[in-house]
N, C-alpha and C. Protein backbone atom coordinates (compact mmCIF):
# COMPACT_ATOMS: atom_id res chain seq x y z
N UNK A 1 -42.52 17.91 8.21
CA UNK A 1 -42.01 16.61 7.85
C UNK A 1 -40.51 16.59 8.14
N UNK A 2 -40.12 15.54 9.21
CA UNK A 2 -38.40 15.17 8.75
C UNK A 2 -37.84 14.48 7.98
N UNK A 3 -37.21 14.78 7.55
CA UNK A 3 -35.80 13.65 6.80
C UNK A 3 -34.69 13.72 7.42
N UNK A 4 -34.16 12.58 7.41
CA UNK A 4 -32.64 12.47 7.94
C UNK A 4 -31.72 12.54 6.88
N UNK A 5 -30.23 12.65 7.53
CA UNK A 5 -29.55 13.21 6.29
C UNK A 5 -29.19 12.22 4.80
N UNK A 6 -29.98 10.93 5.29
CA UNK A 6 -29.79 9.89 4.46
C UNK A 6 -30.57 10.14 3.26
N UNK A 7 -32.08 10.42 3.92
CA UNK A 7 -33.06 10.19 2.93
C UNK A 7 -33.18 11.27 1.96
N UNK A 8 -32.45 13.03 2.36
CA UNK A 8 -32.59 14.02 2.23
C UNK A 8 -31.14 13.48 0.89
N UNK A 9 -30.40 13.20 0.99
CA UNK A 9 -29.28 12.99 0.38
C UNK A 9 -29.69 12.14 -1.44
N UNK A 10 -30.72 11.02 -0.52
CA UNK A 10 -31.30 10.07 -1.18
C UNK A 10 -32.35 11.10 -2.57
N UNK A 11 -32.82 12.18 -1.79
CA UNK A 11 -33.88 12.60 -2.32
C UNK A 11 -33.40 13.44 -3.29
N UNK A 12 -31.94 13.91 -3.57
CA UNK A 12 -31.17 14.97 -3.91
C UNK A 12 -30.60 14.75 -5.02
N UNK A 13 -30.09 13.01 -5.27
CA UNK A 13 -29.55 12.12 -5.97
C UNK A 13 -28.51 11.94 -5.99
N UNK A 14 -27.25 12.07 -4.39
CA UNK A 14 -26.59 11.89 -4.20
C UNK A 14 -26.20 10.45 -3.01
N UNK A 15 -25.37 10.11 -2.86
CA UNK A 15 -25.23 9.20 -2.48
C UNK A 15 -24.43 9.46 -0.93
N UNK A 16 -25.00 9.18 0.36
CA UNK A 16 -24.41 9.63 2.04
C UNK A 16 -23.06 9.71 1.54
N UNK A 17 -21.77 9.41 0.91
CA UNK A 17 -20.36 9.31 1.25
C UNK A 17 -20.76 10.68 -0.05
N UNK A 18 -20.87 11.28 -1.01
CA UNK A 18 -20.91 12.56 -1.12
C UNK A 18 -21.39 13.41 -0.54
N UNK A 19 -22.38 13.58 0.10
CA UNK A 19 -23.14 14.11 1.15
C UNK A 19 -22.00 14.60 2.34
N UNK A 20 -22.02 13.27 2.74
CA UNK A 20 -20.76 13.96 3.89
C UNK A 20 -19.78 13.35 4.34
N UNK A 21 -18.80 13.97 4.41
CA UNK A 21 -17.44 13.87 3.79
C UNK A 21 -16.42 13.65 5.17
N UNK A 22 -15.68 13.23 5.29
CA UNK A 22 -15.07 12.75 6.15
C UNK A 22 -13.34 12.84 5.94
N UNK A 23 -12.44 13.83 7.31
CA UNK A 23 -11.31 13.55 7.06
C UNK A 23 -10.52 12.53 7.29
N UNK A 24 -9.49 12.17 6.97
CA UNK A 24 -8.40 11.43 6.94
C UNK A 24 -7.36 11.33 7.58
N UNK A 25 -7.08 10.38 8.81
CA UNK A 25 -5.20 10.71 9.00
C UNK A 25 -4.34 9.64 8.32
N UNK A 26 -3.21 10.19 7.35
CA UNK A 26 -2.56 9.14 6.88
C UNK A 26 -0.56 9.39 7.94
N UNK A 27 -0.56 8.22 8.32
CA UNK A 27 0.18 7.93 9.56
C UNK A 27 1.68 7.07 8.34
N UNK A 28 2.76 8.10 8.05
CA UNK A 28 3.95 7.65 7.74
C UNK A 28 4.80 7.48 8.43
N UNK A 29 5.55 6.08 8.44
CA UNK A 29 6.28 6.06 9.17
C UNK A 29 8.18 5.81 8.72
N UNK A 30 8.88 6.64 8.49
CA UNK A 30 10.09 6.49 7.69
C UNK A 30 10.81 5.31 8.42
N UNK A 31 11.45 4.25 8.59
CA UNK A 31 11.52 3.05 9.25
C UNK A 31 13.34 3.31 9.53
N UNK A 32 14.20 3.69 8.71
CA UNK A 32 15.63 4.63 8.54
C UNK A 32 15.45 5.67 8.89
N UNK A 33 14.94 6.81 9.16
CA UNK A 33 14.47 7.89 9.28
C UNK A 33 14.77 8.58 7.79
N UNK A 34 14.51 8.04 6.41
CA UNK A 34 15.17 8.63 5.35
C UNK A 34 13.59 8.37 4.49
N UNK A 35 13.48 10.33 3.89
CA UNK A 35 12.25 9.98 3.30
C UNK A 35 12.70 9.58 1.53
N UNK A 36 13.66 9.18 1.32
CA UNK A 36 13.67 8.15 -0.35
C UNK A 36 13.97 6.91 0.29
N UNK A 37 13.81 6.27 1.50
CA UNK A 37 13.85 5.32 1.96
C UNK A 37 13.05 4.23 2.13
N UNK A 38 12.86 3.26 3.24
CA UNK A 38 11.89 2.08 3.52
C UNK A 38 11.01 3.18 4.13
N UNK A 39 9.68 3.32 3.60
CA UNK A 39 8.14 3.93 4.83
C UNK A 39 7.11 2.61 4.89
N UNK A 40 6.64 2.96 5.67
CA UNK A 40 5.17 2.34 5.97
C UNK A 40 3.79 3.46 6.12
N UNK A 41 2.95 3.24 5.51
CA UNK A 41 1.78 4.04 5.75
C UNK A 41 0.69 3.06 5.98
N UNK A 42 -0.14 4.05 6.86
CA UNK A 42 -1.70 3.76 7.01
C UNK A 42 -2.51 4.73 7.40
N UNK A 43 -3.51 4.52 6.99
CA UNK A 43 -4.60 5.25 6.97
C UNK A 43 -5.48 5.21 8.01
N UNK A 44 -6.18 6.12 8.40
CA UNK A 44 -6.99 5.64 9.44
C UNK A 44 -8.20 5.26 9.21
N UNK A 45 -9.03 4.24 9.69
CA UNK A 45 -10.12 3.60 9.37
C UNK A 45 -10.24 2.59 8.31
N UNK A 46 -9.00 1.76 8.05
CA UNK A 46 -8.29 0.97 7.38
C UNK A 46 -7.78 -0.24 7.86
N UNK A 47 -7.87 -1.58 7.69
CA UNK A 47 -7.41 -2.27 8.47
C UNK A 47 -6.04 -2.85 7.65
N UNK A 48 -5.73 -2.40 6.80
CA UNK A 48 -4.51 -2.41 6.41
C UNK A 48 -3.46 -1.69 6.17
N UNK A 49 -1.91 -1.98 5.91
CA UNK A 49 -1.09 -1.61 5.85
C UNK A 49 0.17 -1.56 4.61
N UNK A 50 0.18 -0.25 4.62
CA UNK A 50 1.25 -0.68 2.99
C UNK A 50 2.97 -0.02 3.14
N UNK A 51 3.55 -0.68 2.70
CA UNK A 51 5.11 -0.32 2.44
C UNK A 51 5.50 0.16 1.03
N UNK A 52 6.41 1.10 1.35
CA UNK A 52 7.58 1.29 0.06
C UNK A 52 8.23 1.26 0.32
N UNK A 53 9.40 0.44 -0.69
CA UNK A 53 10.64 0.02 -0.47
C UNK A 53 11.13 -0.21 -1.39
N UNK A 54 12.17 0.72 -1.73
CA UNK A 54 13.29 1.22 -2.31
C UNK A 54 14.15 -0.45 -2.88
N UNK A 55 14.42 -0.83 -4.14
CA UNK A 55 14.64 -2.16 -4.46
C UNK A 55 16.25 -2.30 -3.97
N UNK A 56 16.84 -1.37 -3.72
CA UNK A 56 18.22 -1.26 -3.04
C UNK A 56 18.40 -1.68 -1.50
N UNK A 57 17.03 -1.82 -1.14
CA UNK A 57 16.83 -1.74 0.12
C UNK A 57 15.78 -2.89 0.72
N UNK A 58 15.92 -4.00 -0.37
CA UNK A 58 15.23 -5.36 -0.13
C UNK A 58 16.02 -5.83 1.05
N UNK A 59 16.90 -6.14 0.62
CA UNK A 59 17.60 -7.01 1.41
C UNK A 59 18.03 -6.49 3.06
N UNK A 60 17.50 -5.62 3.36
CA UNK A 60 17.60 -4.71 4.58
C UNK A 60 16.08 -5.04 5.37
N UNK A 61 15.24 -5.58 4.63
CA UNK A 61 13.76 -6.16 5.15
C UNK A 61 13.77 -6.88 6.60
N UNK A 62 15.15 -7.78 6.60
CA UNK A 62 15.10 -9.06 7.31
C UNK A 62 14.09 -8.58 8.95
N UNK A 63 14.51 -7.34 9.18
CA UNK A 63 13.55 -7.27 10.62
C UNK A 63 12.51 -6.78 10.25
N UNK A 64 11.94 -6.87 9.60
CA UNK A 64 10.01 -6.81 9.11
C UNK A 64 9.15 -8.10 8.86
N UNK A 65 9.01 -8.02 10.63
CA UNK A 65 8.52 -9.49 10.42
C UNK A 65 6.69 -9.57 9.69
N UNK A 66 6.76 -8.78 9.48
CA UNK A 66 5.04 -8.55 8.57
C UNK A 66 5.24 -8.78 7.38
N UNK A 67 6.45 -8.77 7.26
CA UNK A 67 6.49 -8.87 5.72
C UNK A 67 6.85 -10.37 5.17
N UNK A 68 7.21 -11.27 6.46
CA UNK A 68 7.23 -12.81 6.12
C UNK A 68 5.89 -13.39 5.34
N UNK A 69 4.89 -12.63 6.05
CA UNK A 69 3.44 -13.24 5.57
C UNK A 69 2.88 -12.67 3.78
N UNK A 70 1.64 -13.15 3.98
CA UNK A 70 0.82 -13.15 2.51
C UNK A 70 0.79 -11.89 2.52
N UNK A 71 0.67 -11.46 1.10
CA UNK A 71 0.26 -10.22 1.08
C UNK A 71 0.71 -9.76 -1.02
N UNK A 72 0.00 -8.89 -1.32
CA UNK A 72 0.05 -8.42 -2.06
C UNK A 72 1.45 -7.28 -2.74
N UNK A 73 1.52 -7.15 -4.10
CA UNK A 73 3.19 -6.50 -4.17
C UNK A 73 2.94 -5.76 -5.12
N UNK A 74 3.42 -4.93 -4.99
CA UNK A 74 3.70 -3.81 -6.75
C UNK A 74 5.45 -3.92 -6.90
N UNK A 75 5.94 -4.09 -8.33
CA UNK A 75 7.06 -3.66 -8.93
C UNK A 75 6.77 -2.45 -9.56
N UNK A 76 7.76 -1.75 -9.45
CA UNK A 76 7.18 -0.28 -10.07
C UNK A 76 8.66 0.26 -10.61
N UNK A 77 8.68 0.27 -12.00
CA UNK A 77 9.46 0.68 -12.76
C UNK A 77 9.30 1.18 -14.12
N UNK A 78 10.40 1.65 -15.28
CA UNK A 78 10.25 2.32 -16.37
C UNK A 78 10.44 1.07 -17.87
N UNK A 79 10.05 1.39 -18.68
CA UNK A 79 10.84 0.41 -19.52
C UNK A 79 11.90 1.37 -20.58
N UNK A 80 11.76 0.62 -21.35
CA UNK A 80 13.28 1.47 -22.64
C UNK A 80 12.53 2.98 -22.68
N UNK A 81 11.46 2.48 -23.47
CA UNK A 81 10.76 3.99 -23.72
C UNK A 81 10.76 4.92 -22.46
N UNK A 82 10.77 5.09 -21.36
CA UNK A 82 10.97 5.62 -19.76
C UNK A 82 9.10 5.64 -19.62
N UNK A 83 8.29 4.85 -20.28
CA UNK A 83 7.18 4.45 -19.65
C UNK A 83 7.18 3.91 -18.52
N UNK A 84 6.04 4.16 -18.06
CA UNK A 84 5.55 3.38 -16.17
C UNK A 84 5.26 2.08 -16.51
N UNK A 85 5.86 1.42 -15.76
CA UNK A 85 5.77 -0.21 -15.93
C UNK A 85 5.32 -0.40 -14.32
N UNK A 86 3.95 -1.14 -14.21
CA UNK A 86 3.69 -1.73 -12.81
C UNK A 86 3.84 -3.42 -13.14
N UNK A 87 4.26 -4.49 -12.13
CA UNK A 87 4.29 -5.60 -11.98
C UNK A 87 3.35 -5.73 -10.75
N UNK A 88 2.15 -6.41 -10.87
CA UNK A 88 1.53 -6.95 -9.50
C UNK A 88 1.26 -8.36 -9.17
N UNK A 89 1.92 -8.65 -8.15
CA UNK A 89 1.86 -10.08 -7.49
C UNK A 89 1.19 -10.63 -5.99
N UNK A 90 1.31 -11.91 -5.99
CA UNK A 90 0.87 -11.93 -4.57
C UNK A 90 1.67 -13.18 -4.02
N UNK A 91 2.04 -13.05 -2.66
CA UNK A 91 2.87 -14.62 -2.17
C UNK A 91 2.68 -14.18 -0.90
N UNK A 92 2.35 -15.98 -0.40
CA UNK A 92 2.52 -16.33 0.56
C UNK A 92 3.99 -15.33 1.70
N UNK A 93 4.87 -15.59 1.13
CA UNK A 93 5.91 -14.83 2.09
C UNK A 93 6.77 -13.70 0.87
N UNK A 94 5.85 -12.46 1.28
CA UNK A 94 6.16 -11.32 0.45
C UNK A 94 7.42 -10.98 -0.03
N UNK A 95 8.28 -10.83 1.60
CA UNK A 95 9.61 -10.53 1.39
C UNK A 95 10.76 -11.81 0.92
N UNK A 96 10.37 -12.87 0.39
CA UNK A 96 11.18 -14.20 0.22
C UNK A 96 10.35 -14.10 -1.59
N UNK A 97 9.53 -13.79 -2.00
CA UNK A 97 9.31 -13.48 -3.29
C UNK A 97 9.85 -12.36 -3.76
N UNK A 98 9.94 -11.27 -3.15
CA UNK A 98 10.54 -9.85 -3.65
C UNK A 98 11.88 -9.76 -3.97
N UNK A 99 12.56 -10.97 -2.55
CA UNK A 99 13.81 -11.26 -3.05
C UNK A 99 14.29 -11.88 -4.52
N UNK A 100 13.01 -12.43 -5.02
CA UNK A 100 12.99 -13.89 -5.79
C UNK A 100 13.20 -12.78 -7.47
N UNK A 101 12.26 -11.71 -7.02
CA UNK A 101 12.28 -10.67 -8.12
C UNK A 101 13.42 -9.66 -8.22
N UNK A 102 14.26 -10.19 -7.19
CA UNK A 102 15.84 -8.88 -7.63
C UNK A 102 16.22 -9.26 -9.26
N UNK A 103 15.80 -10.32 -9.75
CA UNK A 103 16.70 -10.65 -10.96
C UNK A 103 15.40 -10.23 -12.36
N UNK A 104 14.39 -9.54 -12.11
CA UNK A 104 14.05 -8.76 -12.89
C UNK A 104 14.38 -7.23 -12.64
N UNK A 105 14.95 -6.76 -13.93
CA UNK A 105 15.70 -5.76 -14.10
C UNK A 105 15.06 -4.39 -14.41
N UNK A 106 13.60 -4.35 -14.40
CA UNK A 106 13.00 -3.24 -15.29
C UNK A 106 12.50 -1.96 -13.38
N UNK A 107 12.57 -2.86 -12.17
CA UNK A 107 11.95 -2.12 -11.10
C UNK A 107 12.66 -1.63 -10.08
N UNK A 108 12.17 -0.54 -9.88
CA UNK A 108 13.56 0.69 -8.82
C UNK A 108 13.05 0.03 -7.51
N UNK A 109 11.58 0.38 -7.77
CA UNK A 109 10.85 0.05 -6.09
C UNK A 109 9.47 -0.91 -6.01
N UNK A 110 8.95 -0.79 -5.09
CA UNK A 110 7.84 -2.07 -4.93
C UNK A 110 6.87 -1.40 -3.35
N UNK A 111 6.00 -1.89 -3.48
CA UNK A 111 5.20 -1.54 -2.67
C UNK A 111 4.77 -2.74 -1.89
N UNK A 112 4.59 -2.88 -0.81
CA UNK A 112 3.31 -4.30 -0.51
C UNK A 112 2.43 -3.78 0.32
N UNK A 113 1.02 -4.42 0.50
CA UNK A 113 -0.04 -4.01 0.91
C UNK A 113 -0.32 -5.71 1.66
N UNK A 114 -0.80 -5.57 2.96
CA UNK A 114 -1.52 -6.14 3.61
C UNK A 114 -2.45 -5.87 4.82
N UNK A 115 -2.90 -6.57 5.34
CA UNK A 115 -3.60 -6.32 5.90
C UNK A 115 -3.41 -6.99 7.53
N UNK A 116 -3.34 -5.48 8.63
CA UNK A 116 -3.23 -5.81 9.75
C UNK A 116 -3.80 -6.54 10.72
N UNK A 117 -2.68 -7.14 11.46
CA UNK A 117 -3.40 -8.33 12.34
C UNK A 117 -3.27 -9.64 11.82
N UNK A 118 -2.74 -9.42 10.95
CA UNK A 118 -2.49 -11.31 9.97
C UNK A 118 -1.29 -11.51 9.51
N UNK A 119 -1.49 -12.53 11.26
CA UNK A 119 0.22 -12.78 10.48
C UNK A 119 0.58 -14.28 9.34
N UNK A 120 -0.11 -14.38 9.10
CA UNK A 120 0.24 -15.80 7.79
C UNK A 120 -0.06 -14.59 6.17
């Protein structure tokens, strides 16, 4: 009798993505060449793309034109207690909202996540 590695997986009570496992390339790109700086990462087999960026270093965005469009945001900072404080948002033009958030005071850095190939 055959089984394939699906059904054999199936039969085991595991599910194909435990079964078998697959590596990863994650592709950084330091944009300053400075790693506490602006990066971009992606992953491979991902159709999106995410940034960190240093809140000192908003206003240095202006030539990221990916970042005019929609897309998703993390604020990422401490509060009094030096707890993790995340802020998550979403706007139409990422980097013209992020600016909008310099005047909350609690976040060092921010992340945004979108997705490649879209530029609105």
């Amino acid at each position: 009798m055959h089984f394939s590695a699906f059904s054999k997986a199936k039969m085991f009570g595991k599910s194909v993505q435990e079964k078998m496992k697959f590596g990863k390339t994650i592709k950084i790109f330091l944009i300053d060449g400075d790693p506490n700086g602006r990066m971009t990462v992606e992953l491979s087999n991902w159709s999106g793309k995410a940034y960190k960026i240093p809140r000192v270093n908003i206003k240095d965005c202006t030539d990221r034109n990916d970042l005019q469009g929609t897309g998703v945001y993390l604020l990422l900072g401490k509060d009094d207690d030096d707890k993790d404080l995340v802020y998550i948002g979403e706007a139409e033009s990422v980097l013209k909202r992020l600016n909008q958030q310099l005047g909350k005071e609690f976040w060092k850095g921010s992340n945004r996540i979108h997705q490649k190939g879209r530029e609105s």
